[in-house]
Protein backbone atom coordinates (compact mmCIF):
# COMPACT_ATOMS: atom_id res chain seq x y z
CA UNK A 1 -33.25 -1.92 29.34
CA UNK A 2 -31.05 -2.14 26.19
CA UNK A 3 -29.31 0.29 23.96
CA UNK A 4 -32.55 1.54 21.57
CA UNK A 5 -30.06 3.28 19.22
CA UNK A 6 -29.96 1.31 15.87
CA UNK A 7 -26.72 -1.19 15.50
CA UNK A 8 -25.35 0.37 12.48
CA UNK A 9 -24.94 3.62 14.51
CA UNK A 10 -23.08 1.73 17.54
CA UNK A 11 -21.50 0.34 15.22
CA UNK A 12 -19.73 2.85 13.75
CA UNK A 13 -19.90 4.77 17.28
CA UNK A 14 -17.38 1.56 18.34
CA UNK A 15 -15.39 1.69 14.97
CA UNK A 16 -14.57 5.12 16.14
CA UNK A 17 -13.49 4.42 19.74
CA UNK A 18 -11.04 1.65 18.39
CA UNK A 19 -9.25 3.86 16.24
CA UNK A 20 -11.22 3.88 12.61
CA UNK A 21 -11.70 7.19 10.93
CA UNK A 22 -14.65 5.82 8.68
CA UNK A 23 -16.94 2.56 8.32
CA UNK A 24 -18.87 1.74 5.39
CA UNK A 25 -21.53 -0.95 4.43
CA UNK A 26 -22.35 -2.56 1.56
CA UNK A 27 -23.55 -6.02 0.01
CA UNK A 28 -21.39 -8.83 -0.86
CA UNK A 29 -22.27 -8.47 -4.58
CA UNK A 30 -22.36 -4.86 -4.67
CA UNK A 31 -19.22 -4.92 -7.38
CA UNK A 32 -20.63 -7.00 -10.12
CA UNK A 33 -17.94 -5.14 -12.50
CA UNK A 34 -14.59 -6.35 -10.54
CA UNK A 35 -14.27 -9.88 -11.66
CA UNK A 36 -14.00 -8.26 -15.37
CA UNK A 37 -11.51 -5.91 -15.08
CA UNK A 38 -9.62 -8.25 -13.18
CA UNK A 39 -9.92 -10.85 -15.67
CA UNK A 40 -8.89 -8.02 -18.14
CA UNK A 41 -5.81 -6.69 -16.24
CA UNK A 42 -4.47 -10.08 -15.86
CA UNK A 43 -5.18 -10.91 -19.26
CA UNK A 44 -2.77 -8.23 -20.29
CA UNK A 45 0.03 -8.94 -17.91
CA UNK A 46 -0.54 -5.98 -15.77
CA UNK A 47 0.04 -8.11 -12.75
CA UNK A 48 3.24 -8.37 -13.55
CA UNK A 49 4.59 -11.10 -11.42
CA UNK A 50 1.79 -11.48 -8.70
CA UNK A 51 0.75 -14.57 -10.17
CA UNK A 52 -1.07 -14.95 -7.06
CA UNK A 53 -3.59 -12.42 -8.66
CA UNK A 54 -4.20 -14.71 -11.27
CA UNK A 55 -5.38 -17.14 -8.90
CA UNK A 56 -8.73 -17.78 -7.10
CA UNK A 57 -9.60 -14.92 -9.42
CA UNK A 58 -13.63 -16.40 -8.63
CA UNK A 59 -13.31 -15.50 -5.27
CA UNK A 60 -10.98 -12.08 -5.93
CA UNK A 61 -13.62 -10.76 -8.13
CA UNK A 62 -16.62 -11.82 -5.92
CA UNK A 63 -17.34 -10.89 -2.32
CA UNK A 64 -20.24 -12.84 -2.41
CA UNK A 65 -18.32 -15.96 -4.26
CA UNK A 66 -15.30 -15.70 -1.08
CA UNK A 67 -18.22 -16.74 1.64
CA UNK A 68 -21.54 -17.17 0.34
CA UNK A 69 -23.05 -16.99 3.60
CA UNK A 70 -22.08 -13.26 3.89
CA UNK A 71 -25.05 -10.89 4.19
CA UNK A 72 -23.21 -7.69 4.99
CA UNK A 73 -19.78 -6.18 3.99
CA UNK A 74 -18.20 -3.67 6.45
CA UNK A 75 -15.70 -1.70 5.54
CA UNK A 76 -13.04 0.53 7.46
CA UNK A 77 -10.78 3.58 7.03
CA UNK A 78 -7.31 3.75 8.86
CA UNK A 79 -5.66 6.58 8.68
CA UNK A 80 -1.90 6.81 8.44
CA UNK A 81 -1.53 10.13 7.34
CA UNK A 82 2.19 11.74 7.22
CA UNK A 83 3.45 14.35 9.35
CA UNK A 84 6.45 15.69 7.30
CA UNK A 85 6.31 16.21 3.36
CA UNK A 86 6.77 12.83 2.04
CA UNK A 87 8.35 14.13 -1.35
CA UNK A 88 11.12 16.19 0.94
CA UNK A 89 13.62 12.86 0.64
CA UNK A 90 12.93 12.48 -3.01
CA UNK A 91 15.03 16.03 -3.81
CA UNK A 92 18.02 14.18 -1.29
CA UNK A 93 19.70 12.11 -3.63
CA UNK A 94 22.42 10.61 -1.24
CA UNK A 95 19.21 9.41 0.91
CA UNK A 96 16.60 6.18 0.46
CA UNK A 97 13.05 7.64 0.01
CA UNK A 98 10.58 4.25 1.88
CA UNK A 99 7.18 4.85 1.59
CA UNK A 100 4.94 6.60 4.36
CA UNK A 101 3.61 3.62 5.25
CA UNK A 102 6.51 1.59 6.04
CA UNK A 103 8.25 3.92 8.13
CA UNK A 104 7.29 2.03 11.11
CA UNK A 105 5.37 -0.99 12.42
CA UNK A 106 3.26 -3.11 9.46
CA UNK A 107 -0.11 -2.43 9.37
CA UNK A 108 -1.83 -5.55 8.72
CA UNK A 109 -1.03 -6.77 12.32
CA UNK A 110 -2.26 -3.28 13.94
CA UNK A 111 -5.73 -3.34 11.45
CA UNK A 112 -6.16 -6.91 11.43
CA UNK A 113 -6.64 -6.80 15.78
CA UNK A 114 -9.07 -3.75 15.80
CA UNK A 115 -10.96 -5.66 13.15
CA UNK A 116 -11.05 -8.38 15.42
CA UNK A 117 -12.39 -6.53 18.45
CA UNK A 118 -14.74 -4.91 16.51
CA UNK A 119 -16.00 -7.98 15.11
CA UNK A 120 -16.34 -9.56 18.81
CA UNK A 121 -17.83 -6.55 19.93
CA UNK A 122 -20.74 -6.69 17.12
CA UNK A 123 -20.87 -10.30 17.41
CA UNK A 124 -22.43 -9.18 21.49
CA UNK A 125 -24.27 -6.22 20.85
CA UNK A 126 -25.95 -8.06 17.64
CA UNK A 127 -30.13 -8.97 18.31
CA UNK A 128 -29.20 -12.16 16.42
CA UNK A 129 -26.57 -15.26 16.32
CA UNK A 130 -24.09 -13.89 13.84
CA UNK A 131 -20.95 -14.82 12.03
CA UNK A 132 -17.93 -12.93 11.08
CA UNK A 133 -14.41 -12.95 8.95
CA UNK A 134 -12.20 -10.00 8.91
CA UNK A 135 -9.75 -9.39 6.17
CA UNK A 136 -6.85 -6.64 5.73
CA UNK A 137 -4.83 -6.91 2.21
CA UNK A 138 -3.65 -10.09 2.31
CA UNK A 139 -6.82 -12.26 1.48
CA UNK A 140 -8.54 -12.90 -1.96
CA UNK A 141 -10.47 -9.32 -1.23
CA UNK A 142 -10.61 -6.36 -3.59
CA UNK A 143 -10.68 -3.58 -0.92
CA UNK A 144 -11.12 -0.72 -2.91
CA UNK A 145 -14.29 -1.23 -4.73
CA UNK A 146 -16.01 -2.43 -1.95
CA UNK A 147 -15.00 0.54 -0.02
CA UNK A 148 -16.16 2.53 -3.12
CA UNK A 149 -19.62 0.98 -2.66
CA UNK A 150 -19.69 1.13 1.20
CA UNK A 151 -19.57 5.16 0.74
CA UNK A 152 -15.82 5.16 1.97
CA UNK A 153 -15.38 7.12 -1.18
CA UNK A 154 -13.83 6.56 -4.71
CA UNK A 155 -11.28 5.33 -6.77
CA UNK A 156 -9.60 8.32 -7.75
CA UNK A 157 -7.75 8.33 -11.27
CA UNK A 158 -4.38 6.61 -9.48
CA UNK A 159 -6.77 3.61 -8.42
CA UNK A 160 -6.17 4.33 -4.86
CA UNK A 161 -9.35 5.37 -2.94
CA UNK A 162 -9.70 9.13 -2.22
CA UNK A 163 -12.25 9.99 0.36
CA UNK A 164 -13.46 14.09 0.69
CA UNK A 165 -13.06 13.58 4.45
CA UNK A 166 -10.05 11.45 4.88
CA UNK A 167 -7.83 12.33 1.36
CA UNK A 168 -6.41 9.01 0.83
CA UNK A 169 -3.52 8.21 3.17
CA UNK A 170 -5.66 5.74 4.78
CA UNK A 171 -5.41 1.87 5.00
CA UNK A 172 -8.30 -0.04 4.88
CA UNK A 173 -10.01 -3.38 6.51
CA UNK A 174 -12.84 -4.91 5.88
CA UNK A 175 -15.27 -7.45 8.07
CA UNK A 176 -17.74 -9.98 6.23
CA UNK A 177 -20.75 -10.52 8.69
CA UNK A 178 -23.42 -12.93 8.51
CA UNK A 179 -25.88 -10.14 9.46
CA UNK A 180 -27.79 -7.95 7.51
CA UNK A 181 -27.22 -4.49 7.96
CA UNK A 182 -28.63 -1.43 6.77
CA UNK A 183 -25.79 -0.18 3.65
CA UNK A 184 -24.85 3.26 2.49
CA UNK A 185 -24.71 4.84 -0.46
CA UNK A 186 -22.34 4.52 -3.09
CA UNK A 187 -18.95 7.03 -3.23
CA UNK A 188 -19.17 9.55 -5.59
CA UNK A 189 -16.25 10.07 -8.29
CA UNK A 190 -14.89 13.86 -7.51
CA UNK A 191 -11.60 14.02 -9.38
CA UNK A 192 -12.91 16.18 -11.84
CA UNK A 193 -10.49 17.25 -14.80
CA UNK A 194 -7.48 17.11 -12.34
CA UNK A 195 -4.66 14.72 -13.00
CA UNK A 196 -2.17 15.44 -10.86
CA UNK A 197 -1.66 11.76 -9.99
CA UNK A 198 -1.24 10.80 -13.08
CA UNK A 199 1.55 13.29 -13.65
CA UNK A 200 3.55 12.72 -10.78
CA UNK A 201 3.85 8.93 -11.94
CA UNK A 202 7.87 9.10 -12.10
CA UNK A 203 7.96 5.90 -14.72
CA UNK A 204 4.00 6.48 -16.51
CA UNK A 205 2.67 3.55 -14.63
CA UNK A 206 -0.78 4.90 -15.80
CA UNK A 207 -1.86 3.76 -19.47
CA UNK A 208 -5.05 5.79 -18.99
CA UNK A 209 -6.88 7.52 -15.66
CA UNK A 210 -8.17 5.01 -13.35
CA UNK A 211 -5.67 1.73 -14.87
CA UNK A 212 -2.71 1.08 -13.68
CA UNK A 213 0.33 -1.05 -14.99
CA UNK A 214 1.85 -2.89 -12.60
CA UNK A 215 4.97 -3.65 -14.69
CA UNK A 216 6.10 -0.14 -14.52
CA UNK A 217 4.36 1.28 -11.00
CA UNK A 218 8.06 1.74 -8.50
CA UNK A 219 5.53 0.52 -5.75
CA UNK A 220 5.14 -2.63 -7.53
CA UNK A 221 8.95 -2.90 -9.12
CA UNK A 222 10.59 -2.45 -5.73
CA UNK A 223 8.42 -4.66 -3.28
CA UNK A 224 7.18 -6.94 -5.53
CA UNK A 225 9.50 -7.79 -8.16
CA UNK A 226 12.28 -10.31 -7.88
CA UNK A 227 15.34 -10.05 -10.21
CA UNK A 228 16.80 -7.01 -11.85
CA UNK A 229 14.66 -4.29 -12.72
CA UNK A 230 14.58 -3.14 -16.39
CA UNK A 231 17.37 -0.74 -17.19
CA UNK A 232 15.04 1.66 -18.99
CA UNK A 233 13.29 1.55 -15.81
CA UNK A 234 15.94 2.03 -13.02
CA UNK A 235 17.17 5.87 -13.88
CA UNK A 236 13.13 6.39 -13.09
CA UNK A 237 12.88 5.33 -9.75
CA UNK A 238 15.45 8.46 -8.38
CA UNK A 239 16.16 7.04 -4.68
CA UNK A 240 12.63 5.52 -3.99
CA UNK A 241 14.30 2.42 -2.55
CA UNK A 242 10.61 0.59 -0.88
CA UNK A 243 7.41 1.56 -2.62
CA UNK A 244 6.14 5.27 -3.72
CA UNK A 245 4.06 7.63 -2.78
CA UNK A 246 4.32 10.38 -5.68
CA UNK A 247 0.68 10.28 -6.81
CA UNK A 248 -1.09 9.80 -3.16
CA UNK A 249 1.14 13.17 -2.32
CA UNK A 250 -0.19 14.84 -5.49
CA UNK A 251 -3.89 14.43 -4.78
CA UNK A 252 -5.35 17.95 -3.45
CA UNK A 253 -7.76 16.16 -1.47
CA UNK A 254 -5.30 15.47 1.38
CA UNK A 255 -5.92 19.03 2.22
CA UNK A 256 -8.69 17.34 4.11
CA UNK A 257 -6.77 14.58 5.31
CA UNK A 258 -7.10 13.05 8.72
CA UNK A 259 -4.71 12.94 11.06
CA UNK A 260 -3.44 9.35 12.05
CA UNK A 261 -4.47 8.50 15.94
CA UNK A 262 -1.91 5.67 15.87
CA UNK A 263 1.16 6.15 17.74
CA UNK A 264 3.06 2.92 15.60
CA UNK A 265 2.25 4.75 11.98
CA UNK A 266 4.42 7.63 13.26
CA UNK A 267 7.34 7.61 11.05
CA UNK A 268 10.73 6.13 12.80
CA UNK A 269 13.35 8.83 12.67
CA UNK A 270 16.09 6.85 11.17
CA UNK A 271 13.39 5.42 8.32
CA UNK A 272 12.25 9.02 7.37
CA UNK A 273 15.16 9.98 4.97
CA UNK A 274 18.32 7.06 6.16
CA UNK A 275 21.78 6.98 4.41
CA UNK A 276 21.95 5.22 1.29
CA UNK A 277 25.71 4.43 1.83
CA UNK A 278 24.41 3.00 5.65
CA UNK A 279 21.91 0.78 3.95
CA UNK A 280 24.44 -0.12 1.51
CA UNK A 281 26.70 -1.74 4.13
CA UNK A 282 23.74 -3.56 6.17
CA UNK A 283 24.86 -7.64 6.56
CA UNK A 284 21.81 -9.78 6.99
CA UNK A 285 21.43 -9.31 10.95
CA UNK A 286 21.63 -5.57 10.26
CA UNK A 287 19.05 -5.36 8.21
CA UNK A 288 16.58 -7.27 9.91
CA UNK A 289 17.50 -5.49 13.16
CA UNK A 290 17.01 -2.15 11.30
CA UNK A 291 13.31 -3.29 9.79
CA UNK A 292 12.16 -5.34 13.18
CA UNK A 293 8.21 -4.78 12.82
CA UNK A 294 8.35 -3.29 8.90
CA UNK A 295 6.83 -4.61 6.22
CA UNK A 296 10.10 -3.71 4.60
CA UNK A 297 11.49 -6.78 6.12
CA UNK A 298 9.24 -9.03 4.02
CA UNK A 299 11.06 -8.18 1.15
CA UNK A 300 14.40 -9.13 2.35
CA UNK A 301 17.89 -7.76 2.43
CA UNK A 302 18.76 -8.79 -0.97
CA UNK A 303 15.85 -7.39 -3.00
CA UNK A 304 15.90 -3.89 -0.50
CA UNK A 305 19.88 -3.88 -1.34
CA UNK A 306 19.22 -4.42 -5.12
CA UNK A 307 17.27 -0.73 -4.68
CA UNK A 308 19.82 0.95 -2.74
CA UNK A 309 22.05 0.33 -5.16
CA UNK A 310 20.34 1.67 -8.16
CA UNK A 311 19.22 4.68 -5.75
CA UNK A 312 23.36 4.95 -5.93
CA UNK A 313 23.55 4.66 -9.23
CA UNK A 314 20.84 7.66 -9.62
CA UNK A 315 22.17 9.79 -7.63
CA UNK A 316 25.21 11.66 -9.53
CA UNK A 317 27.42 11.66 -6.55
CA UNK A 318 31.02 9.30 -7.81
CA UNK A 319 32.20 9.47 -3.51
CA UNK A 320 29.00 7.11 -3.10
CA UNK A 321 30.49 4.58 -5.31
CA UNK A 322 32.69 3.34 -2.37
CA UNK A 323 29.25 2.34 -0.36
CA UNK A 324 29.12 0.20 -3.17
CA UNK A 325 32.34 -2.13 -2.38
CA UNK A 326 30.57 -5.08 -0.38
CA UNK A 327 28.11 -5.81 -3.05
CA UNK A 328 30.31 -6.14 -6.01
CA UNK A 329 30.82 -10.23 -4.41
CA UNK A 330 27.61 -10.54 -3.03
CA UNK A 331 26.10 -14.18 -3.91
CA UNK A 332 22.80 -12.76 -4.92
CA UNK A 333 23.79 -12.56 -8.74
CA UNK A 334 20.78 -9.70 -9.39
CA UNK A 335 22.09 -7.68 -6.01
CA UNK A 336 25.93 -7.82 -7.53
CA UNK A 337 24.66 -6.75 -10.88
CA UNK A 338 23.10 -3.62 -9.56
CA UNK A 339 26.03 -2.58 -8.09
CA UNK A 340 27.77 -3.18 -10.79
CA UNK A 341 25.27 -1.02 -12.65
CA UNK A 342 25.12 1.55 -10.42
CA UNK A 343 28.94 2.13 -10.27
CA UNK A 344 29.23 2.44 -14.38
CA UNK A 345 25.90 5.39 -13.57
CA UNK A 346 28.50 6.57 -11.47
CA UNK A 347 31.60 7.05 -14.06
CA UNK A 348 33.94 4.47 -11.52
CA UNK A 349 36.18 2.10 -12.52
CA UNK A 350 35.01 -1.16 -11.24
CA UNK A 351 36.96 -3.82 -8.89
C-alpha cells in the first residue's frame, strides 16, 4: 500500500531532507503586478547596465508567460546564514570586505542539483505523468515575488525577501511543475515603521522603501558594472571590494535566522577578511586559483582589482600605496586608472 499522506506534505517532508529550510507554492500568475514595475524600473534606468533585464521582459514579468504549461510554482529557501559578524571587516580598512555569500563555493551549482533531485523525486512519488523545470537566479525568473506569494515571506523595504522564520540570509530556487498542487497563502509584509535597511545603505541606493536603484547599490557597482565607477561614488563603497551586505545585516529579523546546513556556504578563512595589499598583487593565475569555485571568479581579475584598488584608496593608510605599484601599467585602462585614483586618495606621488 502507498504513502496516504497528501504530496504537498512529502513534498516539503523531502525538501527538508535535501537541505531546504522552507518550500512554498503558488500559481504561475500569482504576480500579476511584476511585469509593471519591471517595465517601470527599466524605464528609468535603474538597471543600470543589466541590459539583459531589459530583455525577454514578457517572460521576466510572467511566470505563467516563461512556460505556459506550468500549473504549479514551487518555491525554496536556502539558507546561507553567516557565522561571524559580517560588518566586523567593514571597520578593517587595510582588509577587502566580499559578501557572505561568496566566501566560498557558488550557489547556483549547489541549489540548482537539490532542485534537481527534488524535482526527480516528485516527478516518482506524483499520482500523475508530470513535467518539471527548475530555475536558480540565472533564468528569466523573478524569485522574490513568487516566493512572496508562495508564503516564503516578504519583500522587506531593501527588496530582499525577509522571512519571520528564516531572516533573510537565504538563497532561493524555484521548480515550475506541470502538476497542480495545493498553494499557500500569501507572505505577510512585517517591517513595520523600521528602516534600518534603508539606513545602512552606504551610497542611498534606496529612492524610497521597497525600490531600489541599481546605479548606486555597491552590490550592483562592484559585480555588475564594467568600467570605472563614478568618483562621487567610490569614497562610498569603504573596502566592500565584491557585493554588500549592509542592509541584509541590519534587518532585526535575522534574530530568527536559520542556521545554514551546508558545509560549502561556510565562509573560507582566507575570504572572510583577506589583505587588500595580497589581492592587490594577484597575476591572473593567482586570482583564479584564489576564487576556484566563487562566484567572485565570474567577475574577473580585472574588474575585482579595479575594487581593491579603490578599497586602497579609502582606506587612509599612505604605506598601502606601494600594493598599488603593479597596477599603475596594467593594460586594463579602467584597472590602471583606479590605481591611479586611489594613490592621489592616498596623498602619494605617483610613478
Amino acid at each position: 500500500m502507498g504513502d496516504a499522506t497528501p504530496l504537498r506534505d512529502r513534498l516539503e517532508r523531502q525538501a527538508r531532507a535535501e537541505g531546504f529550510a522552507g518550500l512554498g507554492i503558488c500559481r504561475p500568475d500569482a504576480t500579476p503586478e511584476t511585469a509593471a514595475r519591471l517595465a517601470q524600473f527599466v524605464a528609468e534606468g535603474r538597471h543600470g547596465q543589466m541590459a539583459w533585464m531589459g530583455e525577454r521582459m514578457h517572460w521576466r514579468g510572467s511566470a505563467a508567460a516563461l512556460w505556459p504549461e506550468a500549473r504549479s510554482v514551487i518555491m525554496l529557501a536556502e539558507p546561507y546564514t553567516p557565522e561571524h559578524d559580517p560588518m566586523e571587516v567593514t571597520r578593517q580598512p587595510g582588509k577587502g570586505a566580499i559578501s557572505v555569500y561568496a566566501q566560498n563555493r557558488d550557489y547556483h551549482d549547489i541549489v540548482k542539483k537539490r532542485l534537481k533531485r527534488l524535482g526527480r523525486w516528485l516527478i516518482e512519488a506524483a499520482s500523475e505523468s508530470c513535467e518539471i523545470k527548475v530555475f536558480v537566479d540565472t533564468a528569466p525568473v523573478m524569485e522574490k515575488p513568487l516566493a512572496a506569494a508562495a508564503g516564503l515571506g516578504w519583500q522587506g523595504r531593501h527588496t530582499n525577501l525577509v522571512s519571520r522564520e528564516l531572516g533573510n540570509w537565504f538563497f532561493l530556487g524555484a521548480i515550475f511543475t506541470t502538476l497542480e498542487l495545493p498553494v499557500d497563502r500569501p507572505g505577510t509584509d512585517h517591517c513595520g515603521s523600521c528602516r534600518a535597511c534603508l539606513t545602512a545603505c552606504p551610497t542611498d541606493a534606496f529612492p524610497a522603501p521597497y525600490q531600489l536603484d541599481a546605479r548606486r547599490c555597491i552590490s550592483y557597482l562592484t559585480i555588475e558594472h564594467k568600467g570605472p565607477i563614478d568618483e562621487d561614488l567610490r569614497p562610498l563603497l569603504g573596502n566592500r571590494i565584491y557585493g554588500c551586505d549592509d542592509c541584509l545585516a541590519a534587518c532585526p529579523w535575522n534574530k530568527f535566522a536559520a542556521a545554514s546546513r551546508e558545509a560549502r556556504y561556510k565562509a573560507r578563512p582566507e575570504l572572510v577578511a583577506p589583505d587588500l595589499a595580497f589581492l592587490a598583487g594577484l597575476d591572473e593565475a593567482a586570482f583564479r586559483a584564489l576564487f576556484a569555485g566563487s562566484p567572485v571568479k565570474r567577475t574577473g581579475r580585472a574588474r575585482f582589482l579595479r575594487n581593491v584598488a579603490y578599497a586602497i584608496g579609502n582606506s587612509a593608510d599612505p604605506p598601502l600605496a606601494d600594493a598599488l605599484a603593479p597596477l599603475f601599467e596594467d593594460p586594463d585602462p579602467t584597472l590602471s586608472e583606479a590605481a591611479r585614483w586611489a594613490l592621489g586618495r592616498l596623498g602619494a606621488a605617483g610613478p
